[in-house]
N, C-alpha and C. Protein backbone atom coordinates (compact mmCIF):
# COMPACT_ATOMS: atom_id res chain seq x y z
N UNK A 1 109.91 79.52 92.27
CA UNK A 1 109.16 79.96 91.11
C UNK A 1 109.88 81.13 90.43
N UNK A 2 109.79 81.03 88.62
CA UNK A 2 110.15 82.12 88.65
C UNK A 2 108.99 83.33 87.85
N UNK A 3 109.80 84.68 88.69
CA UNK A 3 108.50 85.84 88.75
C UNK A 3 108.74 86.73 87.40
N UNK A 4 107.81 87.14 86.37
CA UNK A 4 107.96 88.15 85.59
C UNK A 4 107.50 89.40 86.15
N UNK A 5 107.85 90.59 85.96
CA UNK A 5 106.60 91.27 86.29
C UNK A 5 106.50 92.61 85.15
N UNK A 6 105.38 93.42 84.73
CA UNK A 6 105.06 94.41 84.23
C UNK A 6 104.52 95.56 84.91
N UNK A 7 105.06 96.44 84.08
CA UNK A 7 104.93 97.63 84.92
C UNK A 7 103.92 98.79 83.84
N UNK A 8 102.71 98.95 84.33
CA UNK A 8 102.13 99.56 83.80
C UNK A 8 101.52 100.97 84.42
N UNK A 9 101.97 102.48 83.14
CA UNK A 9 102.10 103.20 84.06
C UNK A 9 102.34 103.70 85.77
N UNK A 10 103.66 102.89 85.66
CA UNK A 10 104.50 103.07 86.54
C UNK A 10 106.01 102.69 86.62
N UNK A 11 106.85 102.62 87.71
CA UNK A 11 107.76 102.55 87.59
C UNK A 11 108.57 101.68 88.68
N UNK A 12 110.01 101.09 88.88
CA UNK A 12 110.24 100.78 89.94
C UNK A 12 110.15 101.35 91.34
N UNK A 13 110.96 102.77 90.33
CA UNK A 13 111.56 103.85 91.60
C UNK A 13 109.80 104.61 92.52
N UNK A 14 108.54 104.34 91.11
CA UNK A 14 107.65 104.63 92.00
C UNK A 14 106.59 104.38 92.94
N UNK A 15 107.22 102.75 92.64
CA UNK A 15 107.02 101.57 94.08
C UNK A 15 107.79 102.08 95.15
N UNK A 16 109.17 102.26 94.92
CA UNK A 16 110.27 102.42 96.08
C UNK A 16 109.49 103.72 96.81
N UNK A 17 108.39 104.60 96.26
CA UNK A 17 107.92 106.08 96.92
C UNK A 17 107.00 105.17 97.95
N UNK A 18 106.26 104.61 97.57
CA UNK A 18 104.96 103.75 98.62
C UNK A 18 105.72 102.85 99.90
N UNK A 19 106.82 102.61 99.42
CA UNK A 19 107.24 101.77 100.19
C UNK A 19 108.65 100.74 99.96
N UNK A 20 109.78 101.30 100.35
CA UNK A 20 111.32 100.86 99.37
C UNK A 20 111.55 99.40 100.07
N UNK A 21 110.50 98.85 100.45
CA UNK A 21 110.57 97.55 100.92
C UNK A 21 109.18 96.99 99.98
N UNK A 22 108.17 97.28 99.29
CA UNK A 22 106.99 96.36 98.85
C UNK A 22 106.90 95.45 97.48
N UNK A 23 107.99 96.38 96.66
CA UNK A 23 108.06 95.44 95.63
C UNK A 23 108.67 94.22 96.40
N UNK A 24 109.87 93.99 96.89
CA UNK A 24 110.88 93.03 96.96
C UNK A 24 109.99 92.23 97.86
N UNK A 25 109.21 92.42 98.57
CA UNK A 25 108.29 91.86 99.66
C UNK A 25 107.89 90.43 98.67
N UNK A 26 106.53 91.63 97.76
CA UNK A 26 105.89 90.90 96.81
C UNK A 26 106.71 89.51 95.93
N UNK A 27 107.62 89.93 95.36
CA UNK A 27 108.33 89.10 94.60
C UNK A 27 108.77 87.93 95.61
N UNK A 28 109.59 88.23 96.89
CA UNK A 28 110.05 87.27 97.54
C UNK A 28 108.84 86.10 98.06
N UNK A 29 108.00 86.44 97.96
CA UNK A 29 106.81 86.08 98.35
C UNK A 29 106.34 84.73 97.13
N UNK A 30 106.33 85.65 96.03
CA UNK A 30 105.89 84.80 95.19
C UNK A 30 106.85 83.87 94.32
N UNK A 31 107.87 84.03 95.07
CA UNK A 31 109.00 83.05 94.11
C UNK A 31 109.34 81.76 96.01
N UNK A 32 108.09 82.27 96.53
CA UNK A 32 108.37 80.57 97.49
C UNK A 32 106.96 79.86 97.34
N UNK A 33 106.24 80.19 96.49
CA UNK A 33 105.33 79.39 96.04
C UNK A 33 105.61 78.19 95.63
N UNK A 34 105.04 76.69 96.04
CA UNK A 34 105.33 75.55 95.88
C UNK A 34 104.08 74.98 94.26
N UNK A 35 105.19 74.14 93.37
CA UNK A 35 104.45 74.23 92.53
C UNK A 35 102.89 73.38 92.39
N UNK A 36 102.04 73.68 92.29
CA UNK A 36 101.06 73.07 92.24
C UNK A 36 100.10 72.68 90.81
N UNK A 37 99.65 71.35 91.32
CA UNK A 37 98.66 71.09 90.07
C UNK A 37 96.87 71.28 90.46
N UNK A 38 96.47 71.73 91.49
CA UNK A 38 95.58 72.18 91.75
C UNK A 38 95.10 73.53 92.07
N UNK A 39 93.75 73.80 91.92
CA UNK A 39 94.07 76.01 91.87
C UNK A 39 93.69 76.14 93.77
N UNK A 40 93.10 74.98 94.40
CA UNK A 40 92.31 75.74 95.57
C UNK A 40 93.55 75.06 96.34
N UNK A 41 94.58 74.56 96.44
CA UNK A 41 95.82 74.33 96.75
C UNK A 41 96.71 75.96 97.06
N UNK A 42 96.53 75.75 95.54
CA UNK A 42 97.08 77.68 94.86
C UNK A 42 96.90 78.58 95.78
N UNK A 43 95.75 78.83 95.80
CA UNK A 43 94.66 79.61 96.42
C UNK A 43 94.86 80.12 98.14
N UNK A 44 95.14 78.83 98.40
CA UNK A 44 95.46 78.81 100.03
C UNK A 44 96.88 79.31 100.24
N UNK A 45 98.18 78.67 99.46
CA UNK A 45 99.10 79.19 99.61
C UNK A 45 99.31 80.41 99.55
N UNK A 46 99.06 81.19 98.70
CA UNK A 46 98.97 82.16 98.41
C UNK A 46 98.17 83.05 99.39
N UNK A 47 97.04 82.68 99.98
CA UNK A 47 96.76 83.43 101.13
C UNK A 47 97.13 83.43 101.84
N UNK A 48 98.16 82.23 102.53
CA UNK A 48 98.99 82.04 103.91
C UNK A 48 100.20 83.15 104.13
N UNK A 49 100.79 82.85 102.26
CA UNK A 49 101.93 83.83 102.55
C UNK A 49 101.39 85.76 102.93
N UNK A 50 100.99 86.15 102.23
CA UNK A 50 100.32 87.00 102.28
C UNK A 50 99.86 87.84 103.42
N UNK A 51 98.96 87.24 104.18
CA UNK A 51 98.53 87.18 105.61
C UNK A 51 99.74 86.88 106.55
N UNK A 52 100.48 86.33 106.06
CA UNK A 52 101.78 85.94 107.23
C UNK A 52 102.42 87.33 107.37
N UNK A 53 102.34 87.90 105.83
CA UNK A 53 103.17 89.31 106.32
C UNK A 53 102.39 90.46 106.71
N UNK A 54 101.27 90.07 106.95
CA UNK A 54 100.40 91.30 107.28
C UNK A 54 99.56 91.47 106.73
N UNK A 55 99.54 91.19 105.26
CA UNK A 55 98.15 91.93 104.94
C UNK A 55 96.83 91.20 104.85
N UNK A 56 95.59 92.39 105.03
CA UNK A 56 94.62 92.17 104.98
C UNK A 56 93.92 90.91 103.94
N UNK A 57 92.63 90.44 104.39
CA UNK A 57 92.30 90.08 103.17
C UNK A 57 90.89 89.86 102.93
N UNK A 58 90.42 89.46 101.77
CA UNK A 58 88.76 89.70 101.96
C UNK A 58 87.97 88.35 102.23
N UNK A 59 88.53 86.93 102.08
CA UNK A 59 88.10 86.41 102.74
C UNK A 59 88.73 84.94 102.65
N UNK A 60 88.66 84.01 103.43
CA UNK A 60 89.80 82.70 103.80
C UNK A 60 88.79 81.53 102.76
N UNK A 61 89.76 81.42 101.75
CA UNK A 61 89.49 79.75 101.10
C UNK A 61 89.58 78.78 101.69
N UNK A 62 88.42 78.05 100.99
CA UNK A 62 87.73 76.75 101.52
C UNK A 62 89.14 75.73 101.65
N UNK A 63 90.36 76.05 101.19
CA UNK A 63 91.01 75.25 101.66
C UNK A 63 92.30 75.50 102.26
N UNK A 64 92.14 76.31 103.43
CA UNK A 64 93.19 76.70 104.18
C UNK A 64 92.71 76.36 105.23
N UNK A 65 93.26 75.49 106.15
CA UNK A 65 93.48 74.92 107.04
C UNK A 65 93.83 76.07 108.35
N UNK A 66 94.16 75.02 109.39
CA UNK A 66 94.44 75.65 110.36
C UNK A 66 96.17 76.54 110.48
N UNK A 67 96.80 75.96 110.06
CA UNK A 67 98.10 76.23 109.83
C UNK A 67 98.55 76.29 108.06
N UNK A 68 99.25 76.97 107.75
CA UNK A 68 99.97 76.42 106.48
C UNK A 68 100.43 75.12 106.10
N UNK A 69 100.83 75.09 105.14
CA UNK A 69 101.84 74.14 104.48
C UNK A 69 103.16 73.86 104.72
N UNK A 70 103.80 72.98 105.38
CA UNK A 70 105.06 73.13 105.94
C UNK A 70 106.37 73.71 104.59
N UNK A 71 105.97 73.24 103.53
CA UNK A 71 106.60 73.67 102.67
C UNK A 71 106.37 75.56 102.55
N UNK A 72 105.77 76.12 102.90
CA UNK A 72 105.88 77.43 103.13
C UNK A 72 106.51 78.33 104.41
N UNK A 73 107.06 77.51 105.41
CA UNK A 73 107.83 78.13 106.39
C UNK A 73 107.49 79.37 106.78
N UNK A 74 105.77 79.41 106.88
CA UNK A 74 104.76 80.85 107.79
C UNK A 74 105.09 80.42 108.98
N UNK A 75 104.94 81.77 109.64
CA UNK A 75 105.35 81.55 111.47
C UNK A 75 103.60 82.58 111.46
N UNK A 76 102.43 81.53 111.44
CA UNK A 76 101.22 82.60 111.63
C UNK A 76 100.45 81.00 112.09
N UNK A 77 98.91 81.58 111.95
CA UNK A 77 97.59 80.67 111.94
C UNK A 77 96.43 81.11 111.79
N UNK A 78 95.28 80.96 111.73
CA UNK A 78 94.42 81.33 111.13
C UNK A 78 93.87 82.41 112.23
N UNK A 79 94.26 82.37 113.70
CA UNK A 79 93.78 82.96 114.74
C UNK A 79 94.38 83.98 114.77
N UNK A 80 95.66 84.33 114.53
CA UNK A 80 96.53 85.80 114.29
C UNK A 80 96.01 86.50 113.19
N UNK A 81 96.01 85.98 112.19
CA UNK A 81 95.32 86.43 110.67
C UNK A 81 93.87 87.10 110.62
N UNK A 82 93.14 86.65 111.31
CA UNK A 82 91.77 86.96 112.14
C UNK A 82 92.03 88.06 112.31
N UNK A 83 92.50 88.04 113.43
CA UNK A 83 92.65 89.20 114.56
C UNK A 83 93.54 90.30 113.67
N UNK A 84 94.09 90.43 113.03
CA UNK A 84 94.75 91.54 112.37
C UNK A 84 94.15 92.16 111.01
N UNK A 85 93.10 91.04 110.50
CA UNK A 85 92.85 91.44 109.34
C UNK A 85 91.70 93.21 109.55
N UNK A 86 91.83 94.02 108.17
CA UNK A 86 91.17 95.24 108.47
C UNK A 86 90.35 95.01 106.61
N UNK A 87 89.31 94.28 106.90
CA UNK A 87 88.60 94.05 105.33
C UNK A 87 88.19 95.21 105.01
N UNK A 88 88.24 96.29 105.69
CA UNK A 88 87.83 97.13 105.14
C UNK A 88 88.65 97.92 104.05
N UNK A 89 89.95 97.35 104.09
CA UNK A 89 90.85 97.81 103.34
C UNK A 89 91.18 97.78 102.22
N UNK A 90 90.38 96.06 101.70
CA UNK A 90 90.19 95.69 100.71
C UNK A 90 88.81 96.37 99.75
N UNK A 91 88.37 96.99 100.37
CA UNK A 91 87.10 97.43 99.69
C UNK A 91 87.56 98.19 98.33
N UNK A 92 86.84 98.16 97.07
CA UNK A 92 86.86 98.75 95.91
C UNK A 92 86.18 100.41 95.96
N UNK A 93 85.38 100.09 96.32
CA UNK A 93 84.73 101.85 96.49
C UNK A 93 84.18 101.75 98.10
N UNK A 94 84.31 103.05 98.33
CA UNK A 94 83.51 103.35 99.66
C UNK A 94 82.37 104.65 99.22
N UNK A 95 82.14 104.71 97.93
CA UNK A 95 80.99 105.96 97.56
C UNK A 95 79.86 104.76 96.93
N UNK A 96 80.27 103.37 96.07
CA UNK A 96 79.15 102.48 95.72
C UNK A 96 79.03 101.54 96.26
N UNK A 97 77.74 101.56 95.87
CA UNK A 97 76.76 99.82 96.85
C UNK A 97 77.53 99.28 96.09
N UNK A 98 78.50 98.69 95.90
CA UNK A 98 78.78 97.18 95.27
C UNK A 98 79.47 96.20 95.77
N UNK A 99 80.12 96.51 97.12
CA UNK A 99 80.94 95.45 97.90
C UNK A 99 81.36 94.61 97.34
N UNK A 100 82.39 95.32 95.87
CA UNK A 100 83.45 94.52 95.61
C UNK A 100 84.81 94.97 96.54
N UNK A 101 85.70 93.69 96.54
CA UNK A 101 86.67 93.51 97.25
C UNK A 101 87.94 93.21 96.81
N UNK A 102 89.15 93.86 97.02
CA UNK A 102 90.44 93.05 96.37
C UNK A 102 90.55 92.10 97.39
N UNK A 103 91.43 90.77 96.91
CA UNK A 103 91.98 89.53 97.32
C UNK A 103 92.44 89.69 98.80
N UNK A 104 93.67 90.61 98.54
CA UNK A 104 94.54 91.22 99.79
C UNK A 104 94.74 92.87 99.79
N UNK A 105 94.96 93.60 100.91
CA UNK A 105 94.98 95.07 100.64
C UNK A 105 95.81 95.43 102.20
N UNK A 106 96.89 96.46 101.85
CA UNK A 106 98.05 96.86 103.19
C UNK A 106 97.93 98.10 102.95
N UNK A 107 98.48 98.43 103.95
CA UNK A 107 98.83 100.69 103.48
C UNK A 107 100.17 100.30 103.74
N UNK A 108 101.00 101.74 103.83
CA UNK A 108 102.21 101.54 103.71
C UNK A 108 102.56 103.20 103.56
N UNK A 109 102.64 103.32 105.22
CA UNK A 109 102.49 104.85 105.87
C UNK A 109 101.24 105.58 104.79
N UNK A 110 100.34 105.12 104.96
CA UNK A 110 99.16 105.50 104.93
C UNK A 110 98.55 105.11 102.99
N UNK A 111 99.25 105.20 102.53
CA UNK A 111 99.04 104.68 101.09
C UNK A 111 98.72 103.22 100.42
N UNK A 112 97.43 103.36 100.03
CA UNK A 112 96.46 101.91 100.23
C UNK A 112 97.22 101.36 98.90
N UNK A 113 97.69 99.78 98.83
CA UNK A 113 98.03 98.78 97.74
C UNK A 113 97.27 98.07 97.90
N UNK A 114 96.48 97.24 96.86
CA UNK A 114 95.53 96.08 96.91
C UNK A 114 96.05 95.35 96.23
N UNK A 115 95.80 93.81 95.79
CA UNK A 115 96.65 92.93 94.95
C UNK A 115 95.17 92.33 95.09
N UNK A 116 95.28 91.72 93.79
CA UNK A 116 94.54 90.69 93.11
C UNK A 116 94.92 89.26 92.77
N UNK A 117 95.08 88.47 93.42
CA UNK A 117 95.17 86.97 93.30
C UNK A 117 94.43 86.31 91.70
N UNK A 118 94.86 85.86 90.88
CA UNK A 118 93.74 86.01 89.45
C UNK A 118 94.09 84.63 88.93
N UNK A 119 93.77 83.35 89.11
CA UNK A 119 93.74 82.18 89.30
C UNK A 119 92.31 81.46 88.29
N UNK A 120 91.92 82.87 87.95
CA UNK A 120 90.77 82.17 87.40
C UNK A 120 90.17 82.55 85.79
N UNK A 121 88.88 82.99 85.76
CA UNK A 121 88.48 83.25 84.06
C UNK A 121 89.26 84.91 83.72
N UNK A 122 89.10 84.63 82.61
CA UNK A 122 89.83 86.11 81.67
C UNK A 122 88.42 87.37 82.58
N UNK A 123 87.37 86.88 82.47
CA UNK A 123 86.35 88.03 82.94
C UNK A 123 86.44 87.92 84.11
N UNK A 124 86.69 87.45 85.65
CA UNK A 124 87.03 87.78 86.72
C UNK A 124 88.39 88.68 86.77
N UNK A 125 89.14 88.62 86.12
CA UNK A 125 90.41 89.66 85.76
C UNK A 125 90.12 90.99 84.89
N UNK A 126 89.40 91.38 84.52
CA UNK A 126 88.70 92.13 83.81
C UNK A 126 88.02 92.91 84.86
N UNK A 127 87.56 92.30 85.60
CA UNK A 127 86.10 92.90 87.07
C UNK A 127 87.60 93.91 87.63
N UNK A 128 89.00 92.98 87.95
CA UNK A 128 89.54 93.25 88.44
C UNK A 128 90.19 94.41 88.23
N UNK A 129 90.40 94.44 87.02
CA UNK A 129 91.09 95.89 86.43
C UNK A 129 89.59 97.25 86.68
N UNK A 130 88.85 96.79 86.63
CA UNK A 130 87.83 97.76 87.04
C UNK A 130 87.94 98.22 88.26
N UNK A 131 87.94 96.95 88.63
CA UNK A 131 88.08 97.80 90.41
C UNK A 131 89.05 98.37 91.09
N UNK A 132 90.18 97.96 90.45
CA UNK A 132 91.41 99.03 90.42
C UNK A 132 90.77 100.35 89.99
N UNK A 133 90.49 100.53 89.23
CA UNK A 133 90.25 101.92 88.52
C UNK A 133 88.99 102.79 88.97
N UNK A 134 88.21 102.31 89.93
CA UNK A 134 87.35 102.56 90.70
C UNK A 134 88.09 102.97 92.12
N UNK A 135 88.76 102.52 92.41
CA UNK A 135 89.29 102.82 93.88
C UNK A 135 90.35 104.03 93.41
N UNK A 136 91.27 103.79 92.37
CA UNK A 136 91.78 105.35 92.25
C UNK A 136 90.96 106.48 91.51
N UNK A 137 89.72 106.66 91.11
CA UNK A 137 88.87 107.76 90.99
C UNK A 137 88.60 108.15 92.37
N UNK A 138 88.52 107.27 93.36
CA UNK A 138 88.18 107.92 94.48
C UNK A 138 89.06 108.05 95.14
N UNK A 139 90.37 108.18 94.65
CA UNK A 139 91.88 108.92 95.45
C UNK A 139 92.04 108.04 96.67
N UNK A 140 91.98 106.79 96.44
CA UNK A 140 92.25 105.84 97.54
C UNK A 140 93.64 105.31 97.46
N UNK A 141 93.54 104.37 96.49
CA UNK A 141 94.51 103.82 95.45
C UNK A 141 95.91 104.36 94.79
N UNK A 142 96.92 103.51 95.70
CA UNK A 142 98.04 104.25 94.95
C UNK A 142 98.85 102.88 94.21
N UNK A 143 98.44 101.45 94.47
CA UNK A 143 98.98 101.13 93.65
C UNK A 143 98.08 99.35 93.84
N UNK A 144 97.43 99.14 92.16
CA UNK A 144 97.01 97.96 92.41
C UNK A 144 98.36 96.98 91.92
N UNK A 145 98.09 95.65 92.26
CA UNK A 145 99.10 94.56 92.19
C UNK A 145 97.76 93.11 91.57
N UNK A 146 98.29 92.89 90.39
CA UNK A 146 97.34 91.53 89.86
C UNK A 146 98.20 90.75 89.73
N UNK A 147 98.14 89.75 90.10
CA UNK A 147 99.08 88.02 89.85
C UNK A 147 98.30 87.14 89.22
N UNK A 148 98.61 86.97 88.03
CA UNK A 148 98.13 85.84 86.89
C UNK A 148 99.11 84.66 86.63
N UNK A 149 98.65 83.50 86.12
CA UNK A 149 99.47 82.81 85.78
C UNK A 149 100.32 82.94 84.57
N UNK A 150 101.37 82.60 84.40
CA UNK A 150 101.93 82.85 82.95
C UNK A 150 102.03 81.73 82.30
N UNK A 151 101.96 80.23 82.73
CA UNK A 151 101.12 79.64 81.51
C UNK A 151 100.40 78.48 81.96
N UNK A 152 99.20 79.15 82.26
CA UNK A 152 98.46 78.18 82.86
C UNK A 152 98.44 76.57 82.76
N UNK A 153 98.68 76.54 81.26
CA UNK A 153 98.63 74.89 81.13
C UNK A 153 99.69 74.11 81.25
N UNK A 154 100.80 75.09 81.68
CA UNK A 154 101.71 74.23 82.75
C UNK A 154 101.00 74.07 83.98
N UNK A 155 100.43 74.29 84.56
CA UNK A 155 100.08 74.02 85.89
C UNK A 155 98.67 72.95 85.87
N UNK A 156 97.41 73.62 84.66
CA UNK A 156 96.35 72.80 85.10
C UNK A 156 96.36 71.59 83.98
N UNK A 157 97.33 70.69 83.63
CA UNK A 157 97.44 70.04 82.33
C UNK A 157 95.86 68.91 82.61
N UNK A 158 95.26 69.08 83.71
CA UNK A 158 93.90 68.16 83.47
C UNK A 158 92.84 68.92 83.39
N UNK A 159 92.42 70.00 83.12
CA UNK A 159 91.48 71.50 82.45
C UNK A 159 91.81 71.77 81.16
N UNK A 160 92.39 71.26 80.70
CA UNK A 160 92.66 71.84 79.16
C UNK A 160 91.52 72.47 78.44
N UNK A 161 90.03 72.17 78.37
CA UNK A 161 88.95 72.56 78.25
C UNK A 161 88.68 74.02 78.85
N UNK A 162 89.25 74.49 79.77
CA UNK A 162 88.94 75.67 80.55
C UNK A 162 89.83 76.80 80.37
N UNK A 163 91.61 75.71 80.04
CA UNK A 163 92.66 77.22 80.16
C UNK A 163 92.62 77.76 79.52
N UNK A 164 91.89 77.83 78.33
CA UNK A 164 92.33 78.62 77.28
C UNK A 164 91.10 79.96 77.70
N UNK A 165 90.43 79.77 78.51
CA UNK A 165 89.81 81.03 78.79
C UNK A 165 90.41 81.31 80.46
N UNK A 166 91.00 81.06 80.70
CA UNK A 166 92.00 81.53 82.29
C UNK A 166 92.71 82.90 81.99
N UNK A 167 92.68 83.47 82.63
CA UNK A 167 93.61 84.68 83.08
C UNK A 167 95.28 84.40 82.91
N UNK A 168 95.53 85.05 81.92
CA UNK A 168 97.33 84.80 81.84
C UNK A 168 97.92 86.12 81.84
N UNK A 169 99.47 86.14 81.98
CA UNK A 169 100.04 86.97 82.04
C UNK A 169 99.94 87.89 80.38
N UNK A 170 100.20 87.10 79.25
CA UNK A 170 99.95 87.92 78.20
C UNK A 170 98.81 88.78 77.94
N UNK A 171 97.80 88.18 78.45
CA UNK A 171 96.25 88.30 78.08
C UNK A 171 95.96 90.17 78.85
N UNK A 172 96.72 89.78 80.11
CA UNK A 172 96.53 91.08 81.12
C UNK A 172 97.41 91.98 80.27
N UNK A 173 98.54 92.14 80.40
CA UNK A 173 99.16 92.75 79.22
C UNK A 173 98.68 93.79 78.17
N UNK A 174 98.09 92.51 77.29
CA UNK A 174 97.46 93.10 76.10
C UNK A 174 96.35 94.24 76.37
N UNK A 175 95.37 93.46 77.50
CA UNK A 175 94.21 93.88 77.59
C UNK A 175 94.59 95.47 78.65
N UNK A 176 95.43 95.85 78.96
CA UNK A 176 96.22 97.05 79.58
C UNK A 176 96.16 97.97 78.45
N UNK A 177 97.01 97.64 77.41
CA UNK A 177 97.56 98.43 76.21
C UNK A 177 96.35 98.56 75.49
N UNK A 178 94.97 97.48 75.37
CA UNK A 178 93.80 97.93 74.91
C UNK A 178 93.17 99.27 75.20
N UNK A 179 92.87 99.18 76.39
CA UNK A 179 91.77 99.81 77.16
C UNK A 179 92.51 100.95 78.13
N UNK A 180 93.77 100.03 78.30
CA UNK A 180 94.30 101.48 79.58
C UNK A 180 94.84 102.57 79.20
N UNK A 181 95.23 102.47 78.10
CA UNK A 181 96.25 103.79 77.18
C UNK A 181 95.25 104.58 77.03
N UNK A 182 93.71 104.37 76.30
CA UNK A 182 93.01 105.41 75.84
C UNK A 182 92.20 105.97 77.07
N UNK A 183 92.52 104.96 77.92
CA UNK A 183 91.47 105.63 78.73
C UNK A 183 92.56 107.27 79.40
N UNK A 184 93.79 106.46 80.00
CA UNK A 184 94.38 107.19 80.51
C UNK A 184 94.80 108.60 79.84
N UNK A 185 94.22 108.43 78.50
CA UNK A 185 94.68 109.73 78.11
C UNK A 185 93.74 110.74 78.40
N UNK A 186 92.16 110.47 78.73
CA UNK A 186 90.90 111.33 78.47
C UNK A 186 91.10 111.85 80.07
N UNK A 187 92.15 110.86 81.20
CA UNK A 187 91.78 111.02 82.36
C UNK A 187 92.99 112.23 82.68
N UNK A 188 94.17 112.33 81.78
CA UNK A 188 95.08 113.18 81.99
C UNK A 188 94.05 114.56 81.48
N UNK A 189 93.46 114.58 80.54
CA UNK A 189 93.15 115.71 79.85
C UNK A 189 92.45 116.29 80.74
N UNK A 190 91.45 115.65 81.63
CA UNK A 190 90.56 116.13 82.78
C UNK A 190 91.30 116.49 83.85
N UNK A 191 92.90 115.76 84.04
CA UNK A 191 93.41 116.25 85.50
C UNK A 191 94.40 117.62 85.33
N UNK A 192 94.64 117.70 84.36
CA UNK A 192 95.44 118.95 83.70
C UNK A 192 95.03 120.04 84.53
N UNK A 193 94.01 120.22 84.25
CA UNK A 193 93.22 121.32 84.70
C UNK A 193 93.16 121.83 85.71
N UNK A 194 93.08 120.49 86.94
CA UNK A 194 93.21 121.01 88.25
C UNK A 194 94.52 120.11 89.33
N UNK A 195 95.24 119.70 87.93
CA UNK A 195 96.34 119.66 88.60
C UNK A 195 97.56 119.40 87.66
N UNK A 196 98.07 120.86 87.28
CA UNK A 196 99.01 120.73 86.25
C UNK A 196 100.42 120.28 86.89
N UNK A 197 100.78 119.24 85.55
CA UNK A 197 102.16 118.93 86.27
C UNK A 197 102.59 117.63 87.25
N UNK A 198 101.31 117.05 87.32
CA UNK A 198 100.78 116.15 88.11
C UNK A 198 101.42 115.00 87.53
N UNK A 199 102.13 113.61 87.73
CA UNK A 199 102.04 112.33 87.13
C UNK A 199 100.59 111.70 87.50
N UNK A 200 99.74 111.33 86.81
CA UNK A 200 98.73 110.70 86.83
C UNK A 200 98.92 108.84 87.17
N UNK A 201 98.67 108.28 88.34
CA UNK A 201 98.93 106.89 88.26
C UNK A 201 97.71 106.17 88.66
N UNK A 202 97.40 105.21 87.97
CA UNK A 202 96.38 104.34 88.09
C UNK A 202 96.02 103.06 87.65
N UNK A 203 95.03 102.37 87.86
CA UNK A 203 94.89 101.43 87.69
C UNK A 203 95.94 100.39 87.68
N UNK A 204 96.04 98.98 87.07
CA UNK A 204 97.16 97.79 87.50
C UNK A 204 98.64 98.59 87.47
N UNK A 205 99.22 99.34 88.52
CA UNK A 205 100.29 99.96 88.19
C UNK A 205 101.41 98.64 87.74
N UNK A 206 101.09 97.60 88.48
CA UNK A 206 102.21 96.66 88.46
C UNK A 206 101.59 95.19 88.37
N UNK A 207 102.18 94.57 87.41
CA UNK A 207 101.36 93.18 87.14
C UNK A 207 102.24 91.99 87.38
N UNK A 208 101.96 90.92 88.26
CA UNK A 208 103.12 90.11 88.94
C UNK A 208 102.47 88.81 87.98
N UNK A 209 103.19 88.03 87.62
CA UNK A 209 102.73 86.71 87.12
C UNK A 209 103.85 85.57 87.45
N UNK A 210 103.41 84.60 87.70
CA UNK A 210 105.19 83.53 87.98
C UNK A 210 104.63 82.40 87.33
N UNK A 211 105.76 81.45 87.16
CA UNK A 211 105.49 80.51 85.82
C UNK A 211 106.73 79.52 86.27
């Protein structure tokens, strides 16, 4: 597959601080994705790889099997994945009742990344950028990760009725430069204060899409 990715308020070199192995992780990851014309196909792959390297996740699709896909060459199973997962990691807030959850979530010497799997409507990707931005108000969050498709109707050509409201790589994009610029400016003006000098990072630092 091949991977685009965007970088929103952030940087390469300030992935390489969290961890000078997580970008390349991510990417290698998502460029052995096998191509598919179904999403709960998608869905599973994408959790196998994932979980194969460790990370957490919030909960196993209805269509992941006992083992992977031989076309994905995981050395795991659903019984290791179990046993290692820490859901608590995935959690969006730990101050609100709302038990929302990211997809998958690792630390990385102690610094929480969550990723968002986004396979689906423009407003489930939307929840998502929220809950990014909820987990770094509460100084959890050092770097969310969303994976959208970049053009969906290469993949679902029998939904045509539906893609045009799916989650794409442009759509996330745009909707960043909407909402995240102004916000981020009201949030610098407030951190000034008690922490001058500070780089401020938040919300989708980094947006993965493959196509």
């Amino acid at each position: 597959m091949d991977v685009q990715s965007y970088y929103y308020n952030c940087s390469p070199e300030y992935i390489h601080q969290i961890s000078d192995s997580l970008q390349g992780q991510v990417l290698r990851l998502l460029e052995r994705l096998p191509e598919r014309q179904v999403q709960s196909e998608l869905n599973s792959d994408v959790w196998w790889l994932f979980t194969s390297r460790g990370w957490s996740y919030d909960s196993i699709p209805s269509s992941v099997g006992k083992t992977g896909s031989p076309e994905l060459h995981v050395q795991s199973d659903r019984t290791k994945a179990k046993r290692q997962n820490i859901r608590d990691l995935c959690l969006t807030s730990t101050t609100l009742d709302t038990q929302w959850r990211s997809d998958f979530a690792n630390t990385f010497e102690g610094k929480l990344v969550q990723v968002e799997a986004q396979f689906g409507k423009l407003d489930a990707m939307f929840k998502d950028f929220c809950g990014f931005r909820i987990a770094y108000a509460e100084k959890r969050l050092a770097l969310g990760i969303e994976i959208v498709l970049s053009d969906p109707m290469r993949f679902f050509v029998h939904r045509k009725r539906s893609v045009s409201e799916m989650a794409n790589f442009d759509m996330a994009k745009n909707t960043l430069t909407t909402i995240g610029c102004s916000y981020l400016a009201d949030w610098d003006r407030q951190m000034n204060a008690i922490m001058v000098g500070t780089c401020v990072r938040f919300q989708i630092s980094f947006i993965l899409s493959y196509s």
